[in-house]
Protein backbone atom coordinates (compact mmCIF):
# COMPACT_ATOMS: atom_id res chain seq x y z
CA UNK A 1 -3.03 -11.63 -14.27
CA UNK A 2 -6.90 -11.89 -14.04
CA UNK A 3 -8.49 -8.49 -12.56
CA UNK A 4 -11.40 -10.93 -10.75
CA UNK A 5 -12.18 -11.16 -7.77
CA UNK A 6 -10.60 -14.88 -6.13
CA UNK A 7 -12.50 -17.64 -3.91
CA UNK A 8 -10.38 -18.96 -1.25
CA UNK A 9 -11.35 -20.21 2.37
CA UNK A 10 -11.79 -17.46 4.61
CA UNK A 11 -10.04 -18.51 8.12
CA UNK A 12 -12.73 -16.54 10.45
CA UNK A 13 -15.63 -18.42 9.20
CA UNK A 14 -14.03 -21.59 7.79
CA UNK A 15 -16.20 -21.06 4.32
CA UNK A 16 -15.45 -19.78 0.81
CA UNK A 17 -15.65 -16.50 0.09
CA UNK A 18 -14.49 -13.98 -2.16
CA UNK A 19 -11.85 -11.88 -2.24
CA UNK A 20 -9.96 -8.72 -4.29
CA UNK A 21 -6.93 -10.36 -6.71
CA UNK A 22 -5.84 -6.53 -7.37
CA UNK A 23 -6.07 -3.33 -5.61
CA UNK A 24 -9.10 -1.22 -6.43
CA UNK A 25 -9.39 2.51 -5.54
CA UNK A 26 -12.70 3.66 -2.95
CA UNK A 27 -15.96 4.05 -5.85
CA UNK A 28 -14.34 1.29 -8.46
CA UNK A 29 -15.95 -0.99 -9.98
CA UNK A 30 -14.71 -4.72 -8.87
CA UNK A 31 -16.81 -6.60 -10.71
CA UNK A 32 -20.48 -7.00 -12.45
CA UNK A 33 -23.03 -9.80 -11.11
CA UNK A 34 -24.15 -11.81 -14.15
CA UNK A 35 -26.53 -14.00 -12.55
CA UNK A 36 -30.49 -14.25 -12.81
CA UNK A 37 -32.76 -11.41 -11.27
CA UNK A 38 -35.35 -13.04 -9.38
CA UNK A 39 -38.06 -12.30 -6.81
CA UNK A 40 -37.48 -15.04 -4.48
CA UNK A 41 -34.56 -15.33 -2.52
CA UNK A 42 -32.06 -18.54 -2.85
CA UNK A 43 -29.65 -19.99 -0.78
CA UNK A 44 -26.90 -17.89 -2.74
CA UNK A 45 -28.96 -14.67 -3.69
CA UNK A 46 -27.72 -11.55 -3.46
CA UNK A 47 -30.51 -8.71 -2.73
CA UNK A 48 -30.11 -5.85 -4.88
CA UNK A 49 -33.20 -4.51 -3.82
CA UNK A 50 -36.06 -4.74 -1.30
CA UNK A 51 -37.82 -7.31 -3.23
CA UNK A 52 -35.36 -7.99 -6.19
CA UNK A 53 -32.38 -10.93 -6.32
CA UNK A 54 -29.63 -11.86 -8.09
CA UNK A 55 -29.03 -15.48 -8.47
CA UNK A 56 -27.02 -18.09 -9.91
CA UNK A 57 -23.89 -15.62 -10.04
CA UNK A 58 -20.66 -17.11 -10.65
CA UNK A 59 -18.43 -14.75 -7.50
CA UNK A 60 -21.59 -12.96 -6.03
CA UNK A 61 -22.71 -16.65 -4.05
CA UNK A 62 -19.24 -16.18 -2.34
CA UNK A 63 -20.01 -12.65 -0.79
CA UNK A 64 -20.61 -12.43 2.45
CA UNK A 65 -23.38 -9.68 4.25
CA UNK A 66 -21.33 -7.82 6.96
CA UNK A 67 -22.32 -5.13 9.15
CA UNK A 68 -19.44 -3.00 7.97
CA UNK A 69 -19.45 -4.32 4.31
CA UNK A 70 -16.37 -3.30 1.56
CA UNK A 71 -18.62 -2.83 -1.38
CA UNK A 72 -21.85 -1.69 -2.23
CA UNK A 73 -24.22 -3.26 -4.97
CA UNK A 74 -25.80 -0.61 -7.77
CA UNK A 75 -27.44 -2.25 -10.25
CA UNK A 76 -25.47 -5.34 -11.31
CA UNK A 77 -22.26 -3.36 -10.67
CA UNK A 78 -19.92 -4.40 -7.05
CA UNK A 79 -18.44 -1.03 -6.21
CA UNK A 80 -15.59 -0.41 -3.78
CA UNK A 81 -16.52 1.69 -0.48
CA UNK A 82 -12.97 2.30 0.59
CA UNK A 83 -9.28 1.68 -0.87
CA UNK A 84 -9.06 -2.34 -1.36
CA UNK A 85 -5.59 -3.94 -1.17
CA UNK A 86 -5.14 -7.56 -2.92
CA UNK A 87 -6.62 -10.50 -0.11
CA UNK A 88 -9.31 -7.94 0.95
CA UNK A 89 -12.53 -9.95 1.38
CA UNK A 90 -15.40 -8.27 -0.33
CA UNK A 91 -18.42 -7.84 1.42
CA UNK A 92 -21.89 -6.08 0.82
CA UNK A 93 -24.93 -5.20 3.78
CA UNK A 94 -28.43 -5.94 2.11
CA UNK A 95 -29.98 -3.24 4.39
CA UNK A 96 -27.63 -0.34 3.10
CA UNK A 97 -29.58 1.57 1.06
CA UNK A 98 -28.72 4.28 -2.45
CA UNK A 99 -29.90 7.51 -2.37
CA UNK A 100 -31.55 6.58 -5.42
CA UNK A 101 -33.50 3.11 -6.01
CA UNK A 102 -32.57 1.17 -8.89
CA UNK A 103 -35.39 -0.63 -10.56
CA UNK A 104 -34.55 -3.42 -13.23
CA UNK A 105 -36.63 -4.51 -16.11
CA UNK A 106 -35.46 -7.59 -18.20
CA UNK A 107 -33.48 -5.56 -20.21
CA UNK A 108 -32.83 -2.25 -19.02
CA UNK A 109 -31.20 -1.08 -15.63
CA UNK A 110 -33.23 2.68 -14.99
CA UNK A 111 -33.78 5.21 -12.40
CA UNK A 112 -37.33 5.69 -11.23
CA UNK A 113 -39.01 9.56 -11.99
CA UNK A 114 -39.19 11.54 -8.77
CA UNK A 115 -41.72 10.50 -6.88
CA UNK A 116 -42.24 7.54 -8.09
CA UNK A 117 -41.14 4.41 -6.32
């Protein structure tokens, strides 16, 4: 059995959307965005930062924003924010924000030096 995340029709919003195949424990890892990073936003983009995008991504075009969102983005990584059963639908809030601000180059994924932003 895969340990991806599924896309199936969600019956609240009548769309596709994504959701766990397997259980994940509350600060997991459910799965890694492998699209683009760009500075313009597209119809599927996922905002990983104020200014910064992920796009053309396989599962993360399926999330859906949510007020009370199931995962968090950090970096590329989708991490769990509570216990997920199988047939949860993963969701993520754009305006939730890390303690710590993740800035990507092309190649590296690194922490900014205090106080710098």
């Amino acid at each position: 059995m895969s340990l991806l995340p599924i896309v199936k029709m969600c019956r609240h919003s009548n769309t596709l959307r994504l959701f766990t195949r397997v259980g994940k424990s509350r600060h997991s890892t459910v799965f890694r965005l492998d699209g683009l990073i760009s500075d313009t936003k597209g119809p599927d983009a996922i905002q990983i930062a104020p200014s910064e995008y992920i796009t053309d991504d396989a599962f993360g075009k399926y999330m859906a924003q949510s007020p009370t969102p199931t995962c968090q983005i950090i970096g590329r990584d989708v991490v769990s924010m509570c216990d997920m059963q199988p047939g949860d639908q993963l969701t993520y809030s754009c305006t939730a924000r890390n303690d710590i601000h993740i800035k990507h180059t092309d190649k590296y994924i690194h922490a900014p030096s205090v106080g710098q932003k």
